[in-house]
PDB file of N, CA and C in Angstrom:
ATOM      1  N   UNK A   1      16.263  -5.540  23.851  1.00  0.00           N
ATOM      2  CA  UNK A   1      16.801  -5.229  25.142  1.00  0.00           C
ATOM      3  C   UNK A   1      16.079  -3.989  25.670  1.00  0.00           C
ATOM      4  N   UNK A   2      15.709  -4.033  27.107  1.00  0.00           N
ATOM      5  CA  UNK A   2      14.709  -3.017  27.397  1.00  0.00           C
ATOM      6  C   UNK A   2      15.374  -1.869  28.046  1.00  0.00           C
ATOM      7  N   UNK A   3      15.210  -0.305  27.427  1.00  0.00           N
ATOM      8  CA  UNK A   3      15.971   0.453  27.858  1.00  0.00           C
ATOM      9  C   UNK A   3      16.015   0.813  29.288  1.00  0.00           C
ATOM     10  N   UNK A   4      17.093   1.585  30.538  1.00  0.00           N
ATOM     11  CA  UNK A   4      17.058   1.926  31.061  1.00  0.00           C
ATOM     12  C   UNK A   4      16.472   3.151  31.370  1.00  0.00           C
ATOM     13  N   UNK A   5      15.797   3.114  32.208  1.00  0.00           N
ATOM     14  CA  UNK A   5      15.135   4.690  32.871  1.00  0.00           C
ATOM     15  C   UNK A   5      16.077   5.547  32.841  1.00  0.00           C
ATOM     16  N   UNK A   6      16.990   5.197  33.229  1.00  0.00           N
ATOM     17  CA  UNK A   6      17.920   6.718  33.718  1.00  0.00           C
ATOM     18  C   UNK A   6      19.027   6.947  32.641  1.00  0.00           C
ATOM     19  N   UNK A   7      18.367   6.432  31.551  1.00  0.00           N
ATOM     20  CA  UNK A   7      18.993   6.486  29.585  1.00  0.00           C
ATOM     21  C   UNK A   7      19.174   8.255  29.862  1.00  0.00           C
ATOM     22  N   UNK A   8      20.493   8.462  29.080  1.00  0.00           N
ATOM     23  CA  UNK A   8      20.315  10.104  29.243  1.00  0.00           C
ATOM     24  C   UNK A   8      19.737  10.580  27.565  1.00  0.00           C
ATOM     25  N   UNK A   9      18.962  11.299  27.523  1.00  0.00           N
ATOM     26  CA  UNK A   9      18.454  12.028  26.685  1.00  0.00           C
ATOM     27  C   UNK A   9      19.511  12.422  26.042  1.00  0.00           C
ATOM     28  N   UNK A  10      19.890  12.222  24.456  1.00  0.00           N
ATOM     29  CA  UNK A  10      20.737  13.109  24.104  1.00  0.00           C
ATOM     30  C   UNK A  10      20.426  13.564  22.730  1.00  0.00           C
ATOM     31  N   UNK A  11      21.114  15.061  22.600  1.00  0.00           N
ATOM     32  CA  UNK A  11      20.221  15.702  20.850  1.00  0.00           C
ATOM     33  C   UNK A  11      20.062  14.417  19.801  1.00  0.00           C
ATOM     34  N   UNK A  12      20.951  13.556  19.292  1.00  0.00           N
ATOM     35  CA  UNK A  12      20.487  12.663  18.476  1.00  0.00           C
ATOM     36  C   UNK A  12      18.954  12.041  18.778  1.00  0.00           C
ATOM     37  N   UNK A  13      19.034  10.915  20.138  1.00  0.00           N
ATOM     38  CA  UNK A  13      17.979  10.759  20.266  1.00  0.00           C
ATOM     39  C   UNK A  13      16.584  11.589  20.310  1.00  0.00           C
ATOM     40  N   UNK A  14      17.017  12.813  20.960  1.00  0.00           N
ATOM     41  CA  UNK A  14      15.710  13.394  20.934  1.00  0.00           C
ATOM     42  C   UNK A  14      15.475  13.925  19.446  1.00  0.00           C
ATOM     43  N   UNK A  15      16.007  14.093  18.292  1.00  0.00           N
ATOM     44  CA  UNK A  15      16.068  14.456  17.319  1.00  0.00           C
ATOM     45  C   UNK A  15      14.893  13.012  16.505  1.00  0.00           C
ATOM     46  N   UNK A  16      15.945  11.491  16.757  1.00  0.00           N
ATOM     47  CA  UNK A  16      14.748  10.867  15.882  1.00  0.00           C
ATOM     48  C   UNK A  16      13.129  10.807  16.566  1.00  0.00           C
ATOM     49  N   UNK A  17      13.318  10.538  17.613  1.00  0.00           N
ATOM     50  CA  UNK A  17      11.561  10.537  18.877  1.00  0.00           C
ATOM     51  C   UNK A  17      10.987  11.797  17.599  1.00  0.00           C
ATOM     52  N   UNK A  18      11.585  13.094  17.820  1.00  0.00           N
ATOM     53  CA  UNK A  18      11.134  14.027  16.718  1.00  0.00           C
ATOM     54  C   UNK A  18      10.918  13.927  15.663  1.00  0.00           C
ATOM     55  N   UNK A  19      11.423  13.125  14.761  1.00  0.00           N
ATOM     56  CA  UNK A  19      11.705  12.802  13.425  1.00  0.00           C
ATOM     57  C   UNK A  19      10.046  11.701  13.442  1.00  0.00           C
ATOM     58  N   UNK A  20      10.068  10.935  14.548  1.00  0.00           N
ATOM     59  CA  UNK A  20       9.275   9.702  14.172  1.00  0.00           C
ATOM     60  C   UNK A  20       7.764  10.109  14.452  1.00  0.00           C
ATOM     61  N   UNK A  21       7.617  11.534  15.276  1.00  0.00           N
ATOM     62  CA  UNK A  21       6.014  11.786  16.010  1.00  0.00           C
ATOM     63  C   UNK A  21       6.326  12.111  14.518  1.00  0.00           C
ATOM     64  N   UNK A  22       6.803  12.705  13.956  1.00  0.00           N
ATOM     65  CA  UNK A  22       6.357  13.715  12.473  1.00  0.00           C
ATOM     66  C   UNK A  22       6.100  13.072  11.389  1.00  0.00           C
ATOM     67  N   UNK A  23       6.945  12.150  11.297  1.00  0.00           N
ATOM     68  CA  UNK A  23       6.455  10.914  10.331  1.00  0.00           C
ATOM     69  C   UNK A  23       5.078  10.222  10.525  1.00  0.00           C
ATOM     70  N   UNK A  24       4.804   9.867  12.305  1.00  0.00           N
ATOM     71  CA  UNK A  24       3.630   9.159  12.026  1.00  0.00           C
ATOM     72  C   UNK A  24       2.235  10.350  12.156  1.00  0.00           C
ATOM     73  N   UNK A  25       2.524  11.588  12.223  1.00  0.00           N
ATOM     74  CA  UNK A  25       1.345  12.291  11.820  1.00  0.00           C
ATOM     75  C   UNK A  25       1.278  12.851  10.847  1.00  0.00           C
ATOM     76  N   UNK A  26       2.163  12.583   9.275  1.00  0.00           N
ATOM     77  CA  UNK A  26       2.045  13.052   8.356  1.00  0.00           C
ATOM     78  C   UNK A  26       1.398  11.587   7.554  1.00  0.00           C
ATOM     79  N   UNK A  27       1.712  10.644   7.964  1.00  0.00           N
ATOM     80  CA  UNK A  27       0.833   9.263   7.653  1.00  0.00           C
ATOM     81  C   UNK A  27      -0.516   9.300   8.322  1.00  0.00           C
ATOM     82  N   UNK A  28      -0.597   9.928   9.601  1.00  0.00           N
ATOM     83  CA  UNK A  28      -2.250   9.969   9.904  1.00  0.00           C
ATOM     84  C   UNK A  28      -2.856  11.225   8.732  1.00  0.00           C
ATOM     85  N   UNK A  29      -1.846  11.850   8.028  1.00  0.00           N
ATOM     86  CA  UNK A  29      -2.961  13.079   7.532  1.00  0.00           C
ATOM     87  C   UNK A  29      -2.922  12.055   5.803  1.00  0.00           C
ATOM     88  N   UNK A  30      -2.127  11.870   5.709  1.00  0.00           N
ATOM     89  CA  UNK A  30      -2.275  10.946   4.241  1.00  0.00           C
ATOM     90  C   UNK A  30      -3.236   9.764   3.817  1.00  0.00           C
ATOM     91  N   UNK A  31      -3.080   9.048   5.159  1.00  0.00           N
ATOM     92  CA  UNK A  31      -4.626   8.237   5.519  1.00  0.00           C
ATOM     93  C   UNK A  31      -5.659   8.391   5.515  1.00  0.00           C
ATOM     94  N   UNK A  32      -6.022  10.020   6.247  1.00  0.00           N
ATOM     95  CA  UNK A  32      -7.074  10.492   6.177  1.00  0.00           C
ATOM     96  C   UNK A  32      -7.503  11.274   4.603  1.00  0.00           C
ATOM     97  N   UNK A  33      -6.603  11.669   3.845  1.00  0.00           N
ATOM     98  CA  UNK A  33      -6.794  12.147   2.656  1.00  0.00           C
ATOM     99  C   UNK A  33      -7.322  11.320   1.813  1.00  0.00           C
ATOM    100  N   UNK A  34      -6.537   9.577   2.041  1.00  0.00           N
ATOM    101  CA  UNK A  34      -6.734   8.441   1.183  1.00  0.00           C
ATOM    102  C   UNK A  34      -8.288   8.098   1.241  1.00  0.00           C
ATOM    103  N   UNK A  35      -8.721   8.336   2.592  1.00  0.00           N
ATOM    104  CA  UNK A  35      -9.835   7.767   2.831  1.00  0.00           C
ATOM    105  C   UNK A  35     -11.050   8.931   2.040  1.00  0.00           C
ATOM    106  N   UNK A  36     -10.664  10.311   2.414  1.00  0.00           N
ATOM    107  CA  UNK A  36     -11.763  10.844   1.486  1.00  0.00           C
ATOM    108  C   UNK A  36     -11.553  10.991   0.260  1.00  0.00           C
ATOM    109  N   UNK A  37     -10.454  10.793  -0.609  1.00  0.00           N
ATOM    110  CA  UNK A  37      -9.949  10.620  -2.032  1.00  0.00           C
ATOM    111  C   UNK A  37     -11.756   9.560  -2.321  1.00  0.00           C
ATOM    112  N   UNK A  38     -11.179   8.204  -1.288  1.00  0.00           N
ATOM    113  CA  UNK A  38     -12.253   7.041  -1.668  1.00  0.00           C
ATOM    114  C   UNK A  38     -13.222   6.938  -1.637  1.00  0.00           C
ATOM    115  N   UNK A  39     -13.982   7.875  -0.455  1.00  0.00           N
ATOM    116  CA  UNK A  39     -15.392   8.385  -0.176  1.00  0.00           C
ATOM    117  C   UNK A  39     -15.793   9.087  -1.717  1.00  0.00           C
ATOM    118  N   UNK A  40     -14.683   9.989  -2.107  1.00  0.00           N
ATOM    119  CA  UNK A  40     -15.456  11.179  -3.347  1.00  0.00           C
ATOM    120  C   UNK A  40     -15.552   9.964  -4.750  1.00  0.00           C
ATOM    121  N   UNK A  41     -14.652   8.878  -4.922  1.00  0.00           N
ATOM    122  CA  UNK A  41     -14.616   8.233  -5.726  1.00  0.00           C
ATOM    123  C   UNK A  41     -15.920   7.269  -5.846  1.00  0.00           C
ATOM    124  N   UNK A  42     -15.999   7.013  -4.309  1.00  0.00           N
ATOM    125  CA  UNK A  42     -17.505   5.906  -4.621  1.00  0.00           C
ATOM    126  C   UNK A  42     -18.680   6.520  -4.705  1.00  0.00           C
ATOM    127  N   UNK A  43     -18.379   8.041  -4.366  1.00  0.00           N
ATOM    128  CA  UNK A  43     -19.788   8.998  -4.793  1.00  0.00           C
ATOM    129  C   UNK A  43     -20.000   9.303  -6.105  1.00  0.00           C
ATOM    130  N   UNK A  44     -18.794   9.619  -7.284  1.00  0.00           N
ATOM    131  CA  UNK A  44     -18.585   9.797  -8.124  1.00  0.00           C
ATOM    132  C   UNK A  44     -18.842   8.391  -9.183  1.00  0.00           C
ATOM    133  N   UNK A  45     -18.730   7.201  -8.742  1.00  0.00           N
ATOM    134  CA  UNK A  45     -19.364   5.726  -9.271  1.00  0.00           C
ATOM    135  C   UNK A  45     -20.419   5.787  -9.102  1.00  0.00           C
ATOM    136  N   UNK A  46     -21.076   5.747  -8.098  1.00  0.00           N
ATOM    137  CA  UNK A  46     -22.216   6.122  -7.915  1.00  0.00           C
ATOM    138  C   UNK A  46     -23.369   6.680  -8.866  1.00  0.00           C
ATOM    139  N   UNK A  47     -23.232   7.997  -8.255  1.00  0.00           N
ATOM    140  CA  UNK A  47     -23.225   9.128  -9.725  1.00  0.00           C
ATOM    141  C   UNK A  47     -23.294   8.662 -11.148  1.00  0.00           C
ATOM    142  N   UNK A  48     -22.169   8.034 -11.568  1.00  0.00           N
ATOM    143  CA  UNK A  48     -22.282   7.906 -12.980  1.00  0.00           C
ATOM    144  C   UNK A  48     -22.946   6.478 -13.194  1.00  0.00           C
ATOM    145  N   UNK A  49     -23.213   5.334 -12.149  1.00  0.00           N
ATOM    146  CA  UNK A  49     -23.825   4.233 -12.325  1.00  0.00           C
ATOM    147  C   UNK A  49     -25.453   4.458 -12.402  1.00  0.00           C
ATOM    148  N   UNK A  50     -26.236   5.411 -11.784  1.00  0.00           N
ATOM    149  CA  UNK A  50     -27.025   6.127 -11.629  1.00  0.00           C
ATOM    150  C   UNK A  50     -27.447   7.199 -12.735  1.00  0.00           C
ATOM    151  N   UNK A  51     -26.570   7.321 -13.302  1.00  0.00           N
ATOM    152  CA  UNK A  51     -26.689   8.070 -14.719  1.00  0.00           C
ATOM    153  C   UNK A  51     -26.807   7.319 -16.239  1.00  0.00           C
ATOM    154  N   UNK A  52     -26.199   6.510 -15.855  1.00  0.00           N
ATOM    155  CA  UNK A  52     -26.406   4.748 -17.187  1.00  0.00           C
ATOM    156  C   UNK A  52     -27.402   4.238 -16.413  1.00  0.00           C
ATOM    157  N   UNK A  53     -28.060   3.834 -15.745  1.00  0.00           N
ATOM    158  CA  UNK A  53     -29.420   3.489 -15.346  1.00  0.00           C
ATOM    159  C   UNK A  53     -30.495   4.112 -16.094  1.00  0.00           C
ATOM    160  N   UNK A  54     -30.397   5.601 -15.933  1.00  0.00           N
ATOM    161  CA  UNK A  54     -31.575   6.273 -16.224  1.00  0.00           C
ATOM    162  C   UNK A  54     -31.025   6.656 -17.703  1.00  0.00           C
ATOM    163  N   UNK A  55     -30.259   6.512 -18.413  1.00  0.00           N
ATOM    164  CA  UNK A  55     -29.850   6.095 -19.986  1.00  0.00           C
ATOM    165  C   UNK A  55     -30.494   5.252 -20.645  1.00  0.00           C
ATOM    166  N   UNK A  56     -30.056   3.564 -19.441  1.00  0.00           N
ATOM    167  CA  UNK A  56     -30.732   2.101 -20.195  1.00  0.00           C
ATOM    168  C   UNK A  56     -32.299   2.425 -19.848  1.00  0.00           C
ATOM    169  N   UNK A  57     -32.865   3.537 -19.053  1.00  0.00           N
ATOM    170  CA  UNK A  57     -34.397   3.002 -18.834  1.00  0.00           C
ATOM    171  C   UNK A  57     -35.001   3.957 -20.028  1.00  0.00           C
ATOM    172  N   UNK A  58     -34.405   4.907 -20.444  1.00  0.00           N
ATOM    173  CA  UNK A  58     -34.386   5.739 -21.743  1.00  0.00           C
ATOM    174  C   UNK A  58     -34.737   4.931 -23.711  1.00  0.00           C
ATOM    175  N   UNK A  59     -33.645   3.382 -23.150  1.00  0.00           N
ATOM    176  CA  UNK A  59     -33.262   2.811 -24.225  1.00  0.00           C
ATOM    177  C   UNK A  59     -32.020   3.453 -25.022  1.00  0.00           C
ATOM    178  N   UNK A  60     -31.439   4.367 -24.571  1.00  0.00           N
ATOM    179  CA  UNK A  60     -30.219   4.625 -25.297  1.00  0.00           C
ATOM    180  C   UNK A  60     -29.234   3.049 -25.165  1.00  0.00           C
ATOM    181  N   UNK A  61     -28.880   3.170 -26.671  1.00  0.00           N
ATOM    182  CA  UNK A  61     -28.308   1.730 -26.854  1.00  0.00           C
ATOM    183  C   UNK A  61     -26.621   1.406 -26.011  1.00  0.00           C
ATOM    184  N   UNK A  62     -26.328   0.769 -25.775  1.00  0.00           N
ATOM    185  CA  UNK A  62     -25.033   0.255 -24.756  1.00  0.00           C
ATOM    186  C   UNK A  62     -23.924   0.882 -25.556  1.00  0.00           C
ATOM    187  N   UNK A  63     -23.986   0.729 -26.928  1.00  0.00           N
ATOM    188  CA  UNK A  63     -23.016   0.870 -27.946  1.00  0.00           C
ATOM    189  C   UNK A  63     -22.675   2.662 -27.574  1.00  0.00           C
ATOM    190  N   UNK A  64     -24.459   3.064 -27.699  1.00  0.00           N
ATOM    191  CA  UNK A  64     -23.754   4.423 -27.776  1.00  0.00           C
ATOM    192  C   UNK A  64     -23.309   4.810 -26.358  1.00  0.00           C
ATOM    193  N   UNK A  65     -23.528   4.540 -24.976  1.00  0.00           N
ATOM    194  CA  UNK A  65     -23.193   4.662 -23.873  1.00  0.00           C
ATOM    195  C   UNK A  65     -21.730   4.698 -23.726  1.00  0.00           C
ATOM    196  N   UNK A  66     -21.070   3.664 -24.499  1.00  0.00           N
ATOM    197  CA  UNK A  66     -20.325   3.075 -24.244  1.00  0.00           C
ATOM    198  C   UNK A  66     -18.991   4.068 -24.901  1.00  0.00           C
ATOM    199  N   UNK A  67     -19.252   4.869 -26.377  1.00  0.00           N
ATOM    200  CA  UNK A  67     -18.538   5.647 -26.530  1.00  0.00           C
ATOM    201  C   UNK A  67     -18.521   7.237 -26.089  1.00  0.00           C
ATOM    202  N   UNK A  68     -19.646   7.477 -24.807  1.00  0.00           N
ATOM    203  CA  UNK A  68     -20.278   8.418 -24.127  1.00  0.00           C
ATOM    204  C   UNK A  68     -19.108   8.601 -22.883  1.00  0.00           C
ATOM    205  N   UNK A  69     -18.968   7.367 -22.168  1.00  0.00           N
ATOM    206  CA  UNK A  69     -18.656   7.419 -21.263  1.00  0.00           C
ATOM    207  C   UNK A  69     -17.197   6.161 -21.004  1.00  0.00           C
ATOM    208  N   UNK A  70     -16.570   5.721 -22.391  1.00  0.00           N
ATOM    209  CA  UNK A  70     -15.717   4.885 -22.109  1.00  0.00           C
ATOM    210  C   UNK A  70     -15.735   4.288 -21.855  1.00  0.00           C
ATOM    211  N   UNK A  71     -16.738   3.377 -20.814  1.00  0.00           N
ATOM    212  CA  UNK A  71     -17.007   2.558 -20.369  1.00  0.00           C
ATOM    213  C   UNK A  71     -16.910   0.952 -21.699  1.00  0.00           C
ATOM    214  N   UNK A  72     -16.509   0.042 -20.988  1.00  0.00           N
ATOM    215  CA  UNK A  72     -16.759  -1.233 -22.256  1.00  0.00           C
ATOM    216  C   UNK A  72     -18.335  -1.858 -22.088  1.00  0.00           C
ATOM    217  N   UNK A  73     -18.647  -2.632 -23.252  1.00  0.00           N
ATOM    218  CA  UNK A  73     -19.955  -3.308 -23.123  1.00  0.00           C
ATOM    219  C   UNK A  73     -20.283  -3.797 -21.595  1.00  0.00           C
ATOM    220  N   UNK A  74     -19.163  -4.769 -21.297  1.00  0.00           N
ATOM    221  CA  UNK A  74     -19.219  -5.623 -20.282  1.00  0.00           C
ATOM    222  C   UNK A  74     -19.373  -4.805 -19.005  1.00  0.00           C
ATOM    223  N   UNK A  75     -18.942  -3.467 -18.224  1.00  0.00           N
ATOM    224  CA  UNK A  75     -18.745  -2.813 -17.427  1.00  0.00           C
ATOM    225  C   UNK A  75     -20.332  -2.067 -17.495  1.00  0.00           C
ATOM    226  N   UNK A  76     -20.738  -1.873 -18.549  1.00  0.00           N
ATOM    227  CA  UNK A  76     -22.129  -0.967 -18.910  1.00  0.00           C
ATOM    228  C   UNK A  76     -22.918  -1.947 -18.389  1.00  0.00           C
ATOM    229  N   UNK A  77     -22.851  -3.432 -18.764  1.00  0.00           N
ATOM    230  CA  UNK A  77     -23.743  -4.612 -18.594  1.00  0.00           C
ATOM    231  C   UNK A  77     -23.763  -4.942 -16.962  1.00  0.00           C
ATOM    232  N   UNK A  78     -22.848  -4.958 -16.361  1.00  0.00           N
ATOM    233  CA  UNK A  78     -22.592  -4.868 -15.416  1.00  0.00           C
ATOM    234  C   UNK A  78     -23.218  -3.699 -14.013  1.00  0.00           C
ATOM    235  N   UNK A  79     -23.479  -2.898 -14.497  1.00  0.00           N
ATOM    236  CA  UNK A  79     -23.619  -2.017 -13.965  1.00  0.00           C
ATOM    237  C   UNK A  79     -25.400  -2.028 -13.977  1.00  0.00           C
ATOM    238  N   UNK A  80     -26.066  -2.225 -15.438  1.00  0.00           N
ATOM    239  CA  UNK A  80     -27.244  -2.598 -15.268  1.00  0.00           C
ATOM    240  C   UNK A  80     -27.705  -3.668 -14.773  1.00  0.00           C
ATOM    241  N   UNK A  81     -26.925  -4.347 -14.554  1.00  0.00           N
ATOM    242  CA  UNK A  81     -27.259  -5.621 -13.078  1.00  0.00           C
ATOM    243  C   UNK A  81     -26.778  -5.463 -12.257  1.00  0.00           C
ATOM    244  N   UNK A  82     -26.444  -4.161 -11.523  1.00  0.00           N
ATOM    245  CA  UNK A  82     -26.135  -4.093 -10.528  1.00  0.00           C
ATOM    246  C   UNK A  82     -25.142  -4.480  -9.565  1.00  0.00           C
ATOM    247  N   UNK A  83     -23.925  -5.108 -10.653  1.00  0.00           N
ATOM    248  CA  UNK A  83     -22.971  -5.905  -9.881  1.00  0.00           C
ATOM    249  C   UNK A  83     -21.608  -4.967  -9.801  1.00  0.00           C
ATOM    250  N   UNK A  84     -20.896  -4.681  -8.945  1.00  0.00           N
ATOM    251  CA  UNK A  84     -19.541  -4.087  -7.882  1.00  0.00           C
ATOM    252  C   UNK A  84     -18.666  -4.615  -9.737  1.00  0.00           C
TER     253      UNK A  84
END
């Protein structure tokens, strides 16, 4: 039902309108945090995919990589083919 114009303003209402700008700009700042959380994370993959590269071109063996960096065989293998 579509409100009337000449709705009178009253402290409740103007209280949630208040309540709700604050909510949705504490979700625009959490969004924006989420998003560079994800930026530093795919720099940080990056980084360490780039670092087992120049390991396997070394010949350091997967095995030992693998208790280097936690990583499992399959994720190490992965990574030297280049696959997400």
């Amino acid at each position: 039902m579509p409100r009337d114009s000449a709705t009178t303003v009253t402290p409740d209402l103007l209280t949630a309108v208040t309540a709700l700008a604050e909510a949705e700009r504490n979700l625009t700042e959490q969004l924006q945090a989420l998003s560079r959380a994800r930026a530093a994370r795919h720099d940080a993959h990056a980084h360490r995919d780039a670092l087992i590269h120049a390991e396997l071109d070394r010949n350091v063996p997967v095995v030992e990589l693998c208790k280097v960096t936690g990583l499992t065989r399959a994720r190490i293998y992965q990574i030297r083919e280049n696959k997400p």
